[in-house]
C-alpha atoms as a PDB file:
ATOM      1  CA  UNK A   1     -17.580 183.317 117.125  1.00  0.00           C
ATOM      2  CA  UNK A   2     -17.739 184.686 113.592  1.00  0.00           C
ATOM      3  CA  UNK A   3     -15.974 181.425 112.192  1.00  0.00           C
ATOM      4  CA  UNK A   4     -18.634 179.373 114.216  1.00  0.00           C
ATOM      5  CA  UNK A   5     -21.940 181.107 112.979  1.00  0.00           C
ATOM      6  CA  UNK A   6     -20.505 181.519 108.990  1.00  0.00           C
ATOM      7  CA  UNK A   7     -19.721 177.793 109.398  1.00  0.00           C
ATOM      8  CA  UNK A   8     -23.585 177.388 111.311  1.00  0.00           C
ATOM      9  CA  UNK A   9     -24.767 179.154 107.961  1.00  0.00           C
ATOM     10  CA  UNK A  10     -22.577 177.110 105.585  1.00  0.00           C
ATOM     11  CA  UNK A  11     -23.789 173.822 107.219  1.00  0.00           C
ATOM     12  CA  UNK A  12     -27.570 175.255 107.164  1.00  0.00           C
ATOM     13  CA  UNK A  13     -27.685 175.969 103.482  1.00  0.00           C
ATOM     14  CA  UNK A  14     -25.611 172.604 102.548  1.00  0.00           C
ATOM     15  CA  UNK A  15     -28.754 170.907 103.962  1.00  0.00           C
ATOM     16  CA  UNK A  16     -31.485 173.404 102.568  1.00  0.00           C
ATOM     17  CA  UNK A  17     -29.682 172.441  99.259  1.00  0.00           C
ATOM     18  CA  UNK A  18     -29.845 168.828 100.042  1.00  0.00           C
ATOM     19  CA  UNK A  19     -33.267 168.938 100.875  1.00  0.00           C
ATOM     20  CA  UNK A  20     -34.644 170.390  97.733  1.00  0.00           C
ATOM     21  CA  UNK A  21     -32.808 167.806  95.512  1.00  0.00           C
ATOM     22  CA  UNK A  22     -34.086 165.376  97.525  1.00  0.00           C
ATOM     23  CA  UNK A  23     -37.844 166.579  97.097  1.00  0.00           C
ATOM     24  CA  UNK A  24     -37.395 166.604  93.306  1.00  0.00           C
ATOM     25  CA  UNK A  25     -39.203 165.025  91.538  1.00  0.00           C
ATOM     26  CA  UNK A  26     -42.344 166.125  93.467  1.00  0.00           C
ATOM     27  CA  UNK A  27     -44.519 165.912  90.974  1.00  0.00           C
ATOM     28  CA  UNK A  28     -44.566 164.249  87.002  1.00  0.00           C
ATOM     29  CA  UNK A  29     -41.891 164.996  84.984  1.00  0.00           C
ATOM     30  CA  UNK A  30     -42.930 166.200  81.318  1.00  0.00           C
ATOM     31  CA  UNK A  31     -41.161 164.931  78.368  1.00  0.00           C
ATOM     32  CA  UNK A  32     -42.254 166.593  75.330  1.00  0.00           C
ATOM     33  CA  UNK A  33     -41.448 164.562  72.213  1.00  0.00           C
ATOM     34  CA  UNK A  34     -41.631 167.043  68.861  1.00  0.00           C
ATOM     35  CA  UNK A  35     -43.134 164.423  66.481  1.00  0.00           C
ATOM     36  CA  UNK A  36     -45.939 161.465  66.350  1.00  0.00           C
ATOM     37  CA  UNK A  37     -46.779 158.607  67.961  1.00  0.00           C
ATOM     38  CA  UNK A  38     -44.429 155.431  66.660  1.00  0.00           C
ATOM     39  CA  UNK A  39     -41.749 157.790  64.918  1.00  0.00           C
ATOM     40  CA  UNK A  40     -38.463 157.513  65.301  1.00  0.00           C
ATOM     41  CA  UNK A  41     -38.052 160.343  68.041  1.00  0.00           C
ATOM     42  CA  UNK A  42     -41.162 158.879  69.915  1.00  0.00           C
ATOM     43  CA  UNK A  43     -39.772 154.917  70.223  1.00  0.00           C
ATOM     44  CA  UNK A  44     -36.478 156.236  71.444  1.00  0.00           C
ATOM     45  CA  UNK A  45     -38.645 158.487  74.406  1.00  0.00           C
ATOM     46  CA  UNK A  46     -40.451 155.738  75.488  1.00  0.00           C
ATOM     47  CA  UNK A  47     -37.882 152.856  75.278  1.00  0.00           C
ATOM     48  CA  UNK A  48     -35.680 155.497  77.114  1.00  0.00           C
ATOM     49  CA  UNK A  49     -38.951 156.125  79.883  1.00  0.00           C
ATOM     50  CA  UNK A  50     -38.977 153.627  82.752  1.00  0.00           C
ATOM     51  CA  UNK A  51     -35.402 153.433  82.986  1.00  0.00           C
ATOM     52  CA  UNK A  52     -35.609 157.202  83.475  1.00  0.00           C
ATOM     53  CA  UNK A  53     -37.776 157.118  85.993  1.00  0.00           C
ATOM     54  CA  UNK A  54     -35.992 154.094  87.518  1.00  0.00           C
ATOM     55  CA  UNK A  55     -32.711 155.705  87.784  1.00  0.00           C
ATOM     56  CA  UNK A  56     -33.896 159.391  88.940  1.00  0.00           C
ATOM     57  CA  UNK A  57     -35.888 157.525  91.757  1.00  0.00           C
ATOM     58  CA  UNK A  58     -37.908 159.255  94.634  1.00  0.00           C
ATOM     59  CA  UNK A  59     -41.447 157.682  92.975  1.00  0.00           C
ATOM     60  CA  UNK A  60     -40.402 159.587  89.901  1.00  0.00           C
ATOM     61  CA  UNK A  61     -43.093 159.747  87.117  1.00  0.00           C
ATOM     62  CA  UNK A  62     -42.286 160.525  83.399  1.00  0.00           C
ATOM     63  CA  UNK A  63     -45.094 161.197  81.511  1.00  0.00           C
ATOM     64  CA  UNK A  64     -44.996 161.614  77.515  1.00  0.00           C
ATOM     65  CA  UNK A  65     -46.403 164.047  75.524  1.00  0.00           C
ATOM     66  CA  UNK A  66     -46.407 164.042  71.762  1.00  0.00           C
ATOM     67  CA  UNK A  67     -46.765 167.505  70.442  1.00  0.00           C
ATOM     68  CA  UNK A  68     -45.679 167.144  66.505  1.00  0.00           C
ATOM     69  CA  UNK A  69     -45.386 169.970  63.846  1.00  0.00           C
ATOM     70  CA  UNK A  70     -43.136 172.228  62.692  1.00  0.00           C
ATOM     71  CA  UNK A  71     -40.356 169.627  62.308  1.00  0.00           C
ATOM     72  CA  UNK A  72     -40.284 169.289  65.924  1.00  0.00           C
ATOM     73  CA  UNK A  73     -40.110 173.099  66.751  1.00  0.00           C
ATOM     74  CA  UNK A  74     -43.371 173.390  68.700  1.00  0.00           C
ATOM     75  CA  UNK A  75     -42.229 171.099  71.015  1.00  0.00           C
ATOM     76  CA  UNK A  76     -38.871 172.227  71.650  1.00  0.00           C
ATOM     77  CA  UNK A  77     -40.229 176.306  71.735  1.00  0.00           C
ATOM     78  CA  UNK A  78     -42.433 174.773  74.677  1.00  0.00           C
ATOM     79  CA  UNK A  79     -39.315 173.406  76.469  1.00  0.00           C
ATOM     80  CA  UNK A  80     -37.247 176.538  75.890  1.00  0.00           C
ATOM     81  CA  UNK A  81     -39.900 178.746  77.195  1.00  0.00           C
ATOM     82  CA  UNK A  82     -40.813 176.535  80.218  1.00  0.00           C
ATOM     83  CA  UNK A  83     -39.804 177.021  83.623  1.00  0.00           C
ATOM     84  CA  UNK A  84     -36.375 175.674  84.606  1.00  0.00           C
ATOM     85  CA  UNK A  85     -37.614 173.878  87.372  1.00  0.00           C
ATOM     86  CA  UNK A  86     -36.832 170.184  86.162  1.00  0.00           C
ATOM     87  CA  UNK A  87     -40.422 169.008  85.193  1.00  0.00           C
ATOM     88  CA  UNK A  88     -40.346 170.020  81.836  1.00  0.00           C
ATOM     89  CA  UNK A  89     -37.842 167.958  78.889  1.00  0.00           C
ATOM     90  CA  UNK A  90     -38.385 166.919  75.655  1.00  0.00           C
ATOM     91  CA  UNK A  91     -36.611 165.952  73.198  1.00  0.00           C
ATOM     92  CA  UNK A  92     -33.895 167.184  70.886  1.00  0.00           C
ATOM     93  CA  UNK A  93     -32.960 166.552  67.176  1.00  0.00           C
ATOM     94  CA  UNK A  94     -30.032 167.435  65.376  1.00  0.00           C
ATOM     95  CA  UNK A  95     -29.455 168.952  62.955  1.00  0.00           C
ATOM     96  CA  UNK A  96     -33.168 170.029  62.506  1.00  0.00           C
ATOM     97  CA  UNK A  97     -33.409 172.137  65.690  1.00  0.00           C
ATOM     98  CA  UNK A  98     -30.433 174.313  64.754  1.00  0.00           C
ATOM     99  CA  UNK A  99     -31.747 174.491  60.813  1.00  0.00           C
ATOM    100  CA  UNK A 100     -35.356 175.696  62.397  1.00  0.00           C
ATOM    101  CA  UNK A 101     -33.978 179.016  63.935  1.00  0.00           C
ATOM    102  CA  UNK A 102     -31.756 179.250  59.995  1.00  0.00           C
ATOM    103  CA  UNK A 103     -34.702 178.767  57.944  1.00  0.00           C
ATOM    104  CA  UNK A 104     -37.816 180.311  60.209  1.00  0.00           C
ATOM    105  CA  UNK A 105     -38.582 182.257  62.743  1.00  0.00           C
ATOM    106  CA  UNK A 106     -37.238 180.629  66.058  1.00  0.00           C
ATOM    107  CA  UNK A 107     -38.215 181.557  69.479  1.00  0.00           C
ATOM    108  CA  UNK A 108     -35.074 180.046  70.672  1.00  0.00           C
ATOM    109  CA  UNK A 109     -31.230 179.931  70.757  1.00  0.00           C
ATOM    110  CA  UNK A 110     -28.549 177.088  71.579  1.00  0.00           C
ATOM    111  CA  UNK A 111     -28.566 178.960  74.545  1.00  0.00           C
ATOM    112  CA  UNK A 112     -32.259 178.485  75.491  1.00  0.00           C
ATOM    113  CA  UNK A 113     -31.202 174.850  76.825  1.00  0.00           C
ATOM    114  CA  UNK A 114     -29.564 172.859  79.285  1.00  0.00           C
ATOM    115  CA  UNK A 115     -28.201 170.189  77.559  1.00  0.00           C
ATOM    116  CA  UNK A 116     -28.796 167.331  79.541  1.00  0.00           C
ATOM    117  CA  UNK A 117     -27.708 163.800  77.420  1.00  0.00           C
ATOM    118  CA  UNK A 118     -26.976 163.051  73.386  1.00  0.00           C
ATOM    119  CA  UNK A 119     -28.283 158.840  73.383  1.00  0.00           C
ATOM    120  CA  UNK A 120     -28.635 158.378  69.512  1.00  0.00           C
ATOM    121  CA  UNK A 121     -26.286 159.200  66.861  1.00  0.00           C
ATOM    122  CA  UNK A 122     -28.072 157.442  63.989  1.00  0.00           C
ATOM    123  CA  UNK A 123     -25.230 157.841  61.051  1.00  0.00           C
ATOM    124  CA  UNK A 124     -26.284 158.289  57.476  1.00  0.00           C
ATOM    125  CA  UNK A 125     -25.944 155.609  54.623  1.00  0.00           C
ATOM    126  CA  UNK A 126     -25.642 155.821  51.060  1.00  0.00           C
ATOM    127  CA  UNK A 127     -27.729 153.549  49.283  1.00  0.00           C
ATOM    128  CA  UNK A 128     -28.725 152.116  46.001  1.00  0.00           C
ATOM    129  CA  UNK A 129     -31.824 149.401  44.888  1.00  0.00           C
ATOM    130  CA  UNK A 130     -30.526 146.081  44.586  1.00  0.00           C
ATOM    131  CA  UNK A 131     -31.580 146.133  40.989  1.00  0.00           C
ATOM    132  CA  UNK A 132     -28.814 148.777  40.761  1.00  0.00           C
ATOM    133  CA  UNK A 133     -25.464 148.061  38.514  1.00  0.00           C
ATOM    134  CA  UNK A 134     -23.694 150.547  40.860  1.00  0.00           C
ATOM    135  CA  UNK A 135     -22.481 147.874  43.546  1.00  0.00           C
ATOM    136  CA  UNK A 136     -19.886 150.217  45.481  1.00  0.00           C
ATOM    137  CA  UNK A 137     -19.274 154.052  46.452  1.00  0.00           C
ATOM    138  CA  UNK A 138     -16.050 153.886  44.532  1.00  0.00           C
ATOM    139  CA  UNK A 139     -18.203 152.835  41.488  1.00  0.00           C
ATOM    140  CA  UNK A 140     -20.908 155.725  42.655  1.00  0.00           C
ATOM    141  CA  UNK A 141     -18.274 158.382  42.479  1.00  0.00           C
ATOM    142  CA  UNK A 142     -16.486 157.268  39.334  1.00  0.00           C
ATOM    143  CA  UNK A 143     -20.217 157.444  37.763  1.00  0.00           C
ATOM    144  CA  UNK A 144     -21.091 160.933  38.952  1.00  0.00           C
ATOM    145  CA  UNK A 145     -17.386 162.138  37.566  1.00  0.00           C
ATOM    146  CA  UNK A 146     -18.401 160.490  34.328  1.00  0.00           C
ATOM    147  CA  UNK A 147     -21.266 161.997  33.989  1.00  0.00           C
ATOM    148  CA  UNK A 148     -22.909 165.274  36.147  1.00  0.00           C
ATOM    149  CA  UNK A 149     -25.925 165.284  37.426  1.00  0.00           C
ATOM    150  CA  UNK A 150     -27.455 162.327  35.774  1.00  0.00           C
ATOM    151  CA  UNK A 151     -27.384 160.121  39.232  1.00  0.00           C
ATOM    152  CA  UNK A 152     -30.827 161.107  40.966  1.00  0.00           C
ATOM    153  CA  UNK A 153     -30.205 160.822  45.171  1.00  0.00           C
ATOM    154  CA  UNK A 154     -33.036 161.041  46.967  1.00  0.00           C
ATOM    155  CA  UNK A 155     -33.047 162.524  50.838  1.00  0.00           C
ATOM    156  CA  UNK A 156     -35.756 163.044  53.368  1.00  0.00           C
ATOM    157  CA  UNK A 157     -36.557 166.285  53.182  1.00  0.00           C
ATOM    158  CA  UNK A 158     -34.246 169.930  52.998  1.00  0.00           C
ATOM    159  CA  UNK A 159     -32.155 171.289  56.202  1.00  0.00           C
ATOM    160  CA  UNK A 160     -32.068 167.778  57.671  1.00  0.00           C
ATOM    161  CA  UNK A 161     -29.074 165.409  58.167  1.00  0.00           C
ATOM    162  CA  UNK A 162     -29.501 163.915  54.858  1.00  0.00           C
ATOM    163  CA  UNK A 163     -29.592 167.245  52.783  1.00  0.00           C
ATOM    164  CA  UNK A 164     -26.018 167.976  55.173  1.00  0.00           C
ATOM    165  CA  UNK A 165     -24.857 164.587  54.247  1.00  0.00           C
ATOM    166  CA  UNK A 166     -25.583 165.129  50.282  1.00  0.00           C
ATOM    167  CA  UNK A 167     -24.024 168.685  50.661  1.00  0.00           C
ATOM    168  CA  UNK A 168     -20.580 166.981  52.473  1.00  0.00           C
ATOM    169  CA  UNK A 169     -20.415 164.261  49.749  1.00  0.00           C
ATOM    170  CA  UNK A 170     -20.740 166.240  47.138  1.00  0.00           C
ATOM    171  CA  UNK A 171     -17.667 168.632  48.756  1.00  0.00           C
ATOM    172  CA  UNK A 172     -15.342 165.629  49.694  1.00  0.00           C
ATOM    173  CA  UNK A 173     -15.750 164.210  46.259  1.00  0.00           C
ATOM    174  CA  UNK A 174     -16.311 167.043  43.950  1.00  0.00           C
ATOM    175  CA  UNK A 175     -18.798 165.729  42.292  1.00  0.00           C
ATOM    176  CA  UNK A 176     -22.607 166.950  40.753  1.00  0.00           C
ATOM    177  CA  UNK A 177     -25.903 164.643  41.910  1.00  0.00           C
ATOM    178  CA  UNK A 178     -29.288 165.536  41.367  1.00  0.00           C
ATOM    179  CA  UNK A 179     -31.130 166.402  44.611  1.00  0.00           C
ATOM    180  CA  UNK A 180     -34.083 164.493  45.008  1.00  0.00           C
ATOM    181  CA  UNK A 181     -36.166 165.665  48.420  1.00  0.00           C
ATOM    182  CA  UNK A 182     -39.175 163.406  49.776  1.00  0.00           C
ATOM    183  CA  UNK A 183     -41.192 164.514  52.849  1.00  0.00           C
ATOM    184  CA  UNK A 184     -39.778 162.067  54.879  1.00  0.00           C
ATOM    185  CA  UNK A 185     -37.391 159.002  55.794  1.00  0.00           C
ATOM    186  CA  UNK A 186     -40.337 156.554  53.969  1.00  0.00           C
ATOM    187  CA  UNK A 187     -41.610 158.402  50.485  1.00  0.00           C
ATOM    188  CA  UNK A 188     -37.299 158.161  50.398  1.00  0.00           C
ATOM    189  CA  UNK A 189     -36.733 154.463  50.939  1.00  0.00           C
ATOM    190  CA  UNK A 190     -39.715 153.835  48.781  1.00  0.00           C
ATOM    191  CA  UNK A 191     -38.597 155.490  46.036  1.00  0.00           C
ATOM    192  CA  UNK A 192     -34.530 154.228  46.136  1.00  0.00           C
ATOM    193  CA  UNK A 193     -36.598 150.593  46.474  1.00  0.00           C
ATOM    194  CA  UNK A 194     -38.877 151.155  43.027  1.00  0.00           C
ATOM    195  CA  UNK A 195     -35.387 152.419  41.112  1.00  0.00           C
ATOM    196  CA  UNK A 196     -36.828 155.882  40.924  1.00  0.00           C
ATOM    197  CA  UNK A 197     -33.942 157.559  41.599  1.00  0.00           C
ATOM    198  CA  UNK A 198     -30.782 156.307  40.815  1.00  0.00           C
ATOM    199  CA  UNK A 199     -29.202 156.618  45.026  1.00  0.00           C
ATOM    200  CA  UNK A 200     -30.324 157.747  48.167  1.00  0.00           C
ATOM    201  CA  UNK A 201     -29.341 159.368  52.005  1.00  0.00           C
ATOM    202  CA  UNK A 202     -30.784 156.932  54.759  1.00  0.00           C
ATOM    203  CA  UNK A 203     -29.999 156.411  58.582  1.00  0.00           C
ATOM    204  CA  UNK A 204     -29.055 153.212  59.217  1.00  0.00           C
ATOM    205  CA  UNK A 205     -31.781 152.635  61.520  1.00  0.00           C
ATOM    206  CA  UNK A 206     -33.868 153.200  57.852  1.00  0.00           C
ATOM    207  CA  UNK A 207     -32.384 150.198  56.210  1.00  0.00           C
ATOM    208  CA  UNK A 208     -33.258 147.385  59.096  1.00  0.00           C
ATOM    209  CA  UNK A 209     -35.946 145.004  57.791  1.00  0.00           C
ATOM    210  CA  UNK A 210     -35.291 146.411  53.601  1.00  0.00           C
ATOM    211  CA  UNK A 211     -32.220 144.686  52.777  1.00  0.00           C
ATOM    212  CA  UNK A 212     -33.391 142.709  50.310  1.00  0.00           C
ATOM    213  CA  UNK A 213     -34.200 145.666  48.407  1.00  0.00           C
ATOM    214  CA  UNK A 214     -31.725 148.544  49.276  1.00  0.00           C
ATOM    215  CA  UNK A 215     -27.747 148.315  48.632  1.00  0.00           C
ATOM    216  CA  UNK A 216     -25.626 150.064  51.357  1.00  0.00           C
ATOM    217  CA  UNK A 217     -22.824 151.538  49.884  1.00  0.00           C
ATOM    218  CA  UNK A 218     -20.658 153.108  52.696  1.00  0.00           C
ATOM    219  CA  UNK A 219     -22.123 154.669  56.055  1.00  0.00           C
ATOM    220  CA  UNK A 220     -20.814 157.556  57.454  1.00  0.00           C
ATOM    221  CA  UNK A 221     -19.587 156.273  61.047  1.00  0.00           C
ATOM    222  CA  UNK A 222     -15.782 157.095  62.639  1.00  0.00           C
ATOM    223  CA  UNK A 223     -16.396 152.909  62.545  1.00  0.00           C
ATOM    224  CA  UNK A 224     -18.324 150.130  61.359  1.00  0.00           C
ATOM    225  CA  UNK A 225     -21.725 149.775  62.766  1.00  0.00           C
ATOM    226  CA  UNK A 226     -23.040 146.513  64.163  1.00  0.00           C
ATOM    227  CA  UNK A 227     -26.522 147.285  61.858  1.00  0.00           C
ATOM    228  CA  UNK A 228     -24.389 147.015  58.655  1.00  0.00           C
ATOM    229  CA  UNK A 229     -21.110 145.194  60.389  1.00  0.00           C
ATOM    230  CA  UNK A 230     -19.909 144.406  56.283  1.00  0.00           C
ATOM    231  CA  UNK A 231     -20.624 148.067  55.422  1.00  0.00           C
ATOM    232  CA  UNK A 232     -17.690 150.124  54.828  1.00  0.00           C
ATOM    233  CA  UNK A 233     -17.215 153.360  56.283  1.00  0.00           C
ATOM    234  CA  UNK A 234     -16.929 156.783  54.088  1.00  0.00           C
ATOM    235  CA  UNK A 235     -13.345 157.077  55.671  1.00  0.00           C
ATOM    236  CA  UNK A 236     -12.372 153.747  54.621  1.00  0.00           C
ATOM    237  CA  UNK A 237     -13.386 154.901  51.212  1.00  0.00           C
ATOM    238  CA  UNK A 238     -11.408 157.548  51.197  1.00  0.00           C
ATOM    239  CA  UNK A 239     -14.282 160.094  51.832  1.00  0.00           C
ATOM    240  CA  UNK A 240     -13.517 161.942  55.135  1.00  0.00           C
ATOM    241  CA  UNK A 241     -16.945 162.991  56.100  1.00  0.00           C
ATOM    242  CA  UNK A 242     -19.012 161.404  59.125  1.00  0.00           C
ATOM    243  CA  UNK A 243     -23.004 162.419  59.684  1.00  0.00           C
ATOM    244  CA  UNK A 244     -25.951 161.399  60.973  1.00  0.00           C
ATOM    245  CA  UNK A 245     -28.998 162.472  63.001  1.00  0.00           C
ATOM    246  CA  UNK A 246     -28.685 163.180  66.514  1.00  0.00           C
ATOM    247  CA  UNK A 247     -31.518 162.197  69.250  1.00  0.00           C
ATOM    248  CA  UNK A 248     -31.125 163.474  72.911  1.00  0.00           C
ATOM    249  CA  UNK A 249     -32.984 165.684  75.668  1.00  0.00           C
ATOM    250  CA  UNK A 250     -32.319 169.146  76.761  1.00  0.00           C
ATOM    251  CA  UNK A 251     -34.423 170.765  79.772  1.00  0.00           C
ATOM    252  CA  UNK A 252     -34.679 175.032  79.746  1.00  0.00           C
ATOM    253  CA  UNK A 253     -31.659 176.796  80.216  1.00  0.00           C
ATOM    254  CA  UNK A 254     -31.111 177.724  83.984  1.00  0.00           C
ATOM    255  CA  UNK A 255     -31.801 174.781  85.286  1.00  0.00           C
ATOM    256  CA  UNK A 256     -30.163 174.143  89.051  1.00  0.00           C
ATOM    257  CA  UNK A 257     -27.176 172.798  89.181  1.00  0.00           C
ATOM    258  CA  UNK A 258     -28.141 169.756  91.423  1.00  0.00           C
ATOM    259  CA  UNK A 259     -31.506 169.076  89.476  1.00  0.00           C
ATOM    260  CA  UNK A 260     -29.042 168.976  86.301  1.00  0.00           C
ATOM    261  CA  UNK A 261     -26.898 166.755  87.480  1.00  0.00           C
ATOM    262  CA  UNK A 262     -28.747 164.335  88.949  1.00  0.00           C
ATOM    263  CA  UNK A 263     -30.985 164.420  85.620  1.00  0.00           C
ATOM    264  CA  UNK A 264     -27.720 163.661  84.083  1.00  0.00           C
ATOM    265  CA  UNK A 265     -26.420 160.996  86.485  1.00  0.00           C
ATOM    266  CA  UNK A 266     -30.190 159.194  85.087  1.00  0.00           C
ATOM    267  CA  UNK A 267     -29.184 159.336  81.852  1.00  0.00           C
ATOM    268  CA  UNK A 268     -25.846 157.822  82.137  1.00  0.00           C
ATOM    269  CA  UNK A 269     -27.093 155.066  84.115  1.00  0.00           C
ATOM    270  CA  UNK A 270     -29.592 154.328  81.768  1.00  0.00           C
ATOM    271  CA  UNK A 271     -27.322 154.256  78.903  1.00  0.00           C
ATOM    272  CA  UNK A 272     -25.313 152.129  81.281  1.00  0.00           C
ATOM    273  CA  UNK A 273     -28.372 149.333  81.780  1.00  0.00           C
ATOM    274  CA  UNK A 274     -27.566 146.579  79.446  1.00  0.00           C
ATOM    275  CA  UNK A 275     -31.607 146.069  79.420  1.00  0.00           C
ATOM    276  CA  UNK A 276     -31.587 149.533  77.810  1.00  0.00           C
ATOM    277  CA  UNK A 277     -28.781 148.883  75.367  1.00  0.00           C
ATOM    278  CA  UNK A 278     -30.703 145.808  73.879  1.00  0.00           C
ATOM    279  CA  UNK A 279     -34.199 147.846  73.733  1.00  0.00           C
ATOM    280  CA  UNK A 280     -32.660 150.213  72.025  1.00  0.00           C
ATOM    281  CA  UNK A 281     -30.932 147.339  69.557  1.00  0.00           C
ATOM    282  CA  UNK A 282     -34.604 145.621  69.311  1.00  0.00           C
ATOM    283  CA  UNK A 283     -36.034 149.118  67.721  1.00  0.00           C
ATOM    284  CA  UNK A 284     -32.838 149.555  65.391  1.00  0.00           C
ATOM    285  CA  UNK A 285     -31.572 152.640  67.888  1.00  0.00           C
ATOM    286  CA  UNK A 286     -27.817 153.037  67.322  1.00  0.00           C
ATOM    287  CA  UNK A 287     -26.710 154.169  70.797  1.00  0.00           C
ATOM    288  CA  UNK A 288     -24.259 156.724  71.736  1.00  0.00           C
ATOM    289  CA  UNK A 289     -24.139 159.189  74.672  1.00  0.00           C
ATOM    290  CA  UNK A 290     -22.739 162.885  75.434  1.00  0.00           C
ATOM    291  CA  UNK A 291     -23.643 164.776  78.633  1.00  0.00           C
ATOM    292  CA  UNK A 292     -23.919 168.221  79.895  1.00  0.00           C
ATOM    293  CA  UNK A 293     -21.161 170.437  77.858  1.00  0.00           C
ATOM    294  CA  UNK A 294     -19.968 167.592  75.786  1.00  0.00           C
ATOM    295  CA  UNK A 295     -23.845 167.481  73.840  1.00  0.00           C
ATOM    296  CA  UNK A 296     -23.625 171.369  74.382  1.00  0.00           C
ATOM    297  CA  UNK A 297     -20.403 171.429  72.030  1.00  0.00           C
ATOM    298  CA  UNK A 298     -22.370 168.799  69.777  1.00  0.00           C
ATOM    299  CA  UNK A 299     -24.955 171.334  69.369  1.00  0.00           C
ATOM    300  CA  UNK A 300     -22.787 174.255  68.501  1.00  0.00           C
ATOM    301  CA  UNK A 301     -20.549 172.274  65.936  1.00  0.00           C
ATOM    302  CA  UNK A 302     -23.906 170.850  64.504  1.00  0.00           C
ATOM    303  CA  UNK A 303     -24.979 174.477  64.466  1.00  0.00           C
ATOM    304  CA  UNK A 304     -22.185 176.050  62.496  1.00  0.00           C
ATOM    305  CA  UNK A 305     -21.788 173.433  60.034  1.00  0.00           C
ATOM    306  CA  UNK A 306     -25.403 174.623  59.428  1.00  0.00           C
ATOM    307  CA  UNK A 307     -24.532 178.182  58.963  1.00  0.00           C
ATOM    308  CA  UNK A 308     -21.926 177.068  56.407  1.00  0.00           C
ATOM    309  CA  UNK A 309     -24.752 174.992  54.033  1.00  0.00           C
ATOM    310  CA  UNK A 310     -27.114 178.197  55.005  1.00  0.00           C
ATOM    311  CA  UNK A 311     -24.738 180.299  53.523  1.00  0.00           C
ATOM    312  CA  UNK A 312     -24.060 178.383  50.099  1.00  0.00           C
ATOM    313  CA  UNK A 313     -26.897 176.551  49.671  1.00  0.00           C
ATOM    314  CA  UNK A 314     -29.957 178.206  50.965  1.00  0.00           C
ATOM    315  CA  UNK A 315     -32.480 175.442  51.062  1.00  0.00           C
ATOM    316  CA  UNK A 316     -35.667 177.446  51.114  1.00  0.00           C
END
């Protein structure tokens, strides 16, 4: 008799369980994005929407909400301190999320999240203007040795991916540029166009559409990207560092473990659509995807390679 009823109450909550996933999503679904309308961030969101809302199912309804500042840390505090209830994501940039709680005050951890799905991983580029007489990294390098300090590189602002990608060069090579930091991805690409400074930090995403006016030296992929398919790769160079910036979505941490994973069984199948795969190619997106524990270890290398710059070159 006791078997019977303990299996009665096994069997009862199997099927309360299955009952709540199946309400969720009862209501919209909240996806904070931490910077404007049009950005880089916000174009992956919304490419990344209806296939979202296709793939979770049960009438689900993602609705967008831009709330920029603070590199992105407004939006992501919001997350962190939301309910873990499913209707509240946003998403999640590395390295700048991690540098936030170095730099500032931070009202959250890497534990504050569940880590739901990694989709970009945007690797950096070094770059010259195509007036340049430095053609190649190898000739790059050899000028630095020569001489330094006197090559200018410009980067997109301080405790991003591009200020971790000059640090890492300048490591693997042993060799002295001049840090030049711009407000953003733009000001940067500007100025490396006008021969301002004498190299630059990009993503690749950066370069599509400018190639008539910005070199690419070497990009900083495990392997060759189809945006710069004749580009080689810092490894292949001889340089073993690979960087980039990092786009995903996390959701609060505490989340249940059947509204995580069937948030995370959306994401893989929309990484999976080949309709999503081309959007993502049309707005210069390079794609790549880590779920659950696999973004969570992302996070934490991201994080103490971030500790290591913060360290020996504080960067405010």
């Amino acid at each position: 008799m006791n078997i019977f009823r303990t299996a009665m109450f096994a069997s009862a909550a199997a099927l309360v369980a299955s009952a709540a996933l199946a309400e969720y999503p009862e209501r919209d679904i909240e996806l904070l994005v931490g910077f404007s309308a049009g950005g880089g961030t916000d174009v992956m969101a919304r490419t990344l929407e209806p296939f979202l809302e296709k793939y979770i199912g049960d009438g689900a309804n993602v609705v967008i909400k831009n709330i920029p500042g603070a590199s992105g840390q407004i939006a992501v505090t919001q997350v962190a301190e939301a309910e873990p209830d499913g209707y509240t994501i946003g998403t999640y940039n590395l390295p700048g999320v991690m540098a936030r709680t170095l730099d500032r005050e931070a009202d959250y951890t890497a534990d504050s999240f569940t880590y739901l799905a990694n989709v970009v991983n945007d690797p950096n580029v070094i770059v010259t203007p195509q007036s340049s007489s430095i053609t190649s990294m190898a000739q790059l390098i050899e000028e630095a040795e020569a001489d330094p300090g006197a090559i200018t590189m410009g980067i997109s602002g301080l405790g991003g991916d591009d200020h971790f990608m000059f640090i890492a060069l300048e490591d693997a090579t042993a060799t002295d540029f001049t840090l030049v930091p711009f407000g953003s991805s733009a000001p940067t690409r500007t100025a490396i166009m006008g021969g301002h400074v004498a190299a630059g930090i990009l993503n690749v995403s950066e370069i599509a559409g400018f190639e008539e006016s910005i070199r690419v030296l070497a990009i900083a992929s495990e392997e060759s990207s189809e945006y710069a398919p004749d580009v080689p790769t810092l490894k292949s160079e001889g340089i073993d560092v690979v960087n980039g910036s990092l786009r995903g979505f996390v959701a609060p941490e505490g989340l249940s473990e059947e509204v995580e994973q069937k948030l995370m069984d959306a994401f893989r199948q929309t990484f999976d659509d080949p309709e999503f795969q081309q959007a993502m190619r049309d707005t210069s997106n390079p794609t790549r995807l880590s779920l659950g524990e696999d973004f969570r270890m992302l996070n934490n290398a991201q994080l103490e390679f971030a500790k290591r710059v913060w360290e020996t070159s504080p960067w405010k």
